[in-house]
Protein backbone atom coordinates (compact mmCIF):
# COMPACT_ATOMS: atom_id res chain seq x y z
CA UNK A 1 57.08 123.80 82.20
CA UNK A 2 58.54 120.92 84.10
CA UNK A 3 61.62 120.56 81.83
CA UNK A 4 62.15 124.05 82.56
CA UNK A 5 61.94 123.65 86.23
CA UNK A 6 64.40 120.66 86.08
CA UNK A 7 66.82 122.95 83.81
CA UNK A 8 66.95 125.50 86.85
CA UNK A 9 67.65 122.96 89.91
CA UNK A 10 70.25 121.84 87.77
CA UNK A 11 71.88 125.29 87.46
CA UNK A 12 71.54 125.97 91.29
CA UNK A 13 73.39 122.54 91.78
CA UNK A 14 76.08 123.63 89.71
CA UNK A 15 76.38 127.01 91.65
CA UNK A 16 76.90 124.86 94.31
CA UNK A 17 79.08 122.89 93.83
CA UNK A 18 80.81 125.97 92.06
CA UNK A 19 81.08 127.39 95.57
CA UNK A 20 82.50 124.23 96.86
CA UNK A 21 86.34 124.46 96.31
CA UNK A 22 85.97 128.28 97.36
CA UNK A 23 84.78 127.80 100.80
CA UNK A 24 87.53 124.22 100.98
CA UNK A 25 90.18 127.19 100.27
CA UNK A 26 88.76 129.74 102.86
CA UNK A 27 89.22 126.85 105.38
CA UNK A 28 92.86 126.64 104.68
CA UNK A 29 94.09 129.81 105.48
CA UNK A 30 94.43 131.71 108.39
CA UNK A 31 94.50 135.01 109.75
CA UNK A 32 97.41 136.86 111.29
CA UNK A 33 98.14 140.11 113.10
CA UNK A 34 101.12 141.71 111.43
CA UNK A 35 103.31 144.15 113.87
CA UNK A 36 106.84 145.11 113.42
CA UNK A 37 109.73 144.73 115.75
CA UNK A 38 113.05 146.27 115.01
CA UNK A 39 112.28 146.39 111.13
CA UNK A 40 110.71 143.22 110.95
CA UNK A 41 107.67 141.99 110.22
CA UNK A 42 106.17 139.33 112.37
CA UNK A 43 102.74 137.43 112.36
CA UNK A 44 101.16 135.68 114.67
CA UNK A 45 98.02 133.80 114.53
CA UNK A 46 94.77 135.84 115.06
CA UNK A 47 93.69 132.92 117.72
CA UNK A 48 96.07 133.83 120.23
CA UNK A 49 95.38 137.62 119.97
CA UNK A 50 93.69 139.39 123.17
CA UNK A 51 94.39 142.58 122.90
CA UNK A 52 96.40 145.48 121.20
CA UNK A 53 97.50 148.04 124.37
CA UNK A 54 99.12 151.10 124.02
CA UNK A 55 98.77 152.74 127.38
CA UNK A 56 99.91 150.42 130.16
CA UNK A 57 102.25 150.37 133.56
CA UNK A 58 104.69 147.79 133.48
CA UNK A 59 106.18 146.68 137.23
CA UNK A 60 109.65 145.92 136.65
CA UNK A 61 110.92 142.57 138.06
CA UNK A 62 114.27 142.29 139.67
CA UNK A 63 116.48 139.50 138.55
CA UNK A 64 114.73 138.45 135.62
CA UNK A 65 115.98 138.16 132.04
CA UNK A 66 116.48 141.57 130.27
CA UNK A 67 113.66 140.54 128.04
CA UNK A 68 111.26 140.03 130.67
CA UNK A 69 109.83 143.80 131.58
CA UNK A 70 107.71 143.08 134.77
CA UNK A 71 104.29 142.21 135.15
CA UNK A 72 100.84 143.97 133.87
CA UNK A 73 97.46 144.60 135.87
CA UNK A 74 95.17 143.76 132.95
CA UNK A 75 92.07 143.83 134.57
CA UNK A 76 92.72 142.14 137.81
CA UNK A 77 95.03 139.29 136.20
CA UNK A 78 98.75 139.45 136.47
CA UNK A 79 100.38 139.06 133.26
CA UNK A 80 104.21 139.01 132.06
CA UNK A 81 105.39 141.07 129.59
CA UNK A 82 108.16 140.38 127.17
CA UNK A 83 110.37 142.54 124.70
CA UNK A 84 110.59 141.02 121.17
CA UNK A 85 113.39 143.49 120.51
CA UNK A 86 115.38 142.51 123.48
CA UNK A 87 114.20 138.38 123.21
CA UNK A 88 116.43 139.16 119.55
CA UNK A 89 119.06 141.02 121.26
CA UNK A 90 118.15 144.08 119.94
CA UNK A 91 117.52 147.50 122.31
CA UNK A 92 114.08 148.10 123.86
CA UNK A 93 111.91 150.48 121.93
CA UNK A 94 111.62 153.87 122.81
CA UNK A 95 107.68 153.94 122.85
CA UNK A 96 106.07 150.28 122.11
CA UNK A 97 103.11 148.46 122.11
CA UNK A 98 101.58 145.77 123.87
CA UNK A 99 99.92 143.07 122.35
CA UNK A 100 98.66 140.56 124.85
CA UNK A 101 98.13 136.83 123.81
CA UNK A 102 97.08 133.75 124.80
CA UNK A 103 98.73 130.38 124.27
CA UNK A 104 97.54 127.39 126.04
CA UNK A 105 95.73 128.92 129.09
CA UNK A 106 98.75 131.78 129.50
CA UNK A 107 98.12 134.83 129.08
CA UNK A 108 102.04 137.13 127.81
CA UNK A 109 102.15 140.29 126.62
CA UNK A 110 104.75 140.98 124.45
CA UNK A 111 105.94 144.86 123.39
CA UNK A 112 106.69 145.63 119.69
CA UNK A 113 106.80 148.63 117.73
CA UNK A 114 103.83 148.98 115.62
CA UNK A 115 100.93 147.21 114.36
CA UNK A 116 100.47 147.01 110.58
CA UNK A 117 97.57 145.01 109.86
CA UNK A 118 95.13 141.42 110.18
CA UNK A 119 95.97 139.47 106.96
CA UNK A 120 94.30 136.15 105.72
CA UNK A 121 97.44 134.18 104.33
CA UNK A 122 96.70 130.81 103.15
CA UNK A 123 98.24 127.58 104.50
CA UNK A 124 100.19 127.18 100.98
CA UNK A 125 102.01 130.28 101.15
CA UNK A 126 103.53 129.21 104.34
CA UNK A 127 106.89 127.98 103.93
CA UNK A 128 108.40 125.99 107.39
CA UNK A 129 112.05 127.48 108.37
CA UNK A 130 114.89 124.62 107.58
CA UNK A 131 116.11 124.01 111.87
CA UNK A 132 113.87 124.73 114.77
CA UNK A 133 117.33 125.29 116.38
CA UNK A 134 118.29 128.27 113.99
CA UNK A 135 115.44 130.77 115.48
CA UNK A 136 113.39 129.39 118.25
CA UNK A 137 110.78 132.01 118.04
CA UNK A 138 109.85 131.67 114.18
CA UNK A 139 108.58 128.53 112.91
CA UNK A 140 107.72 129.81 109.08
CA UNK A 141 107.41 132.20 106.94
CA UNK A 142 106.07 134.17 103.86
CA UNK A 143 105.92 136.57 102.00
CA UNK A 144 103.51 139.61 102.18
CA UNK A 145 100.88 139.09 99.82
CA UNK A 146 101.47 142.91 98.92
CA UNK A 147 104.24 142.38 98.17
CA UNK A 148 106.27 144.37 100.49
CA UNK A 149 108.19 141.92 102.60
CA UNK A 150 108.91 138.77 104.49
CA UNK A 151 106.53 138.00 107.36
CA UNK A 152 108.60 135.76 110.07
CA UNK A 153 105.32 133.37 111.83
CA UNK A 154 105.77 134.24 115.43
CA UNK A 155 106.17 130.61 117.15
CA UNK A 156 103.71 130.97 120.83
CA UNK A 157 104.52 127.42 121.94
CA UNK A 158 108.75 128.59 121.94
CA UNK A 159 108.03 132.15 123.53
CA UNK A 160 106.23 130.97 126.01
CA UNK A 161 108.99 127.84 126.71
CA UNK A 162 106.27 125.22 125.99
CA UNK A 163 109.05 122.81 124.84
């Protein structure tokens, strides 16, 4: 009887330590919200994400960047809000979204055309782009792991000019 007891804390402490390297690769991925912008697809880590809006008022701002719509009431706090499209030099979107994030106490919104989906992507998959100077507001990407595209890693320090 005590042999077989032995045989069966044995087992558990290979389950264990079975589950080990599972849970070390859980912790080295993240998540991402996937939305498109001009036929791209663009991620950006699920830690900065607020909020997904699509029924806001935008107050223009007068001599601002064409990028920069205006400013959003979200709930009492002021809050910019930029155009992907136009921040790439592409025209504005005929009827976007807002996603609102957060980056180092600052709150942006920023409009895009859709959202696809949240995606866990791990670390490895990430590949870093070759200059920082050649697209200030990706710093990596990857590809789906569907299969059906690139996903360019939305950079929040550059679009928010936290040099």
């Amino acid at each position: 009887m005590m042999s077989t007891l032995n045989s069966m804390d044995v087992q558990t402490d290979e389950i264990v330590q079975s589950e080990t390297p599972h849970e070390a690769a859980a912790q080295s991925a993240k998540k991402y919200l996937i939305f498109i912008s001009d036929d791209l697809h663009f991620g950006v880590d699920a830690k900065y994400v607020v909020e997904i809006l699509n029924n806001h008022a935008i107050t223009p701002l007068p001599m601002t960047p064409n990028y920069v719509c205006g400013i959003f009431n979200m709930r009492g706090q002021i809050i910019p809000v930029l155009d992907i499209r136009q921040k790439l030099g592409k025209a504005p979107a005929s009827a976007p979204l807002m996603v609102v994030l957060t980056y180092d106490g600052t709150l942006v919104g920023i409009m895009v055309d859709s959202v696809d989906q949240m995606i866990e992507i791990p670390d490895s998959a990430l590949l870093t782009m070759p200059s920082k100077n050649s697209q200030r507001l990706v710093s990596g990407m990857c590809t789906l792991p569907d299969g059906s595209g690139t996903m360019l890693i939305l950079d929040c320090e550059q679009l928010l000019g936290h040099d």
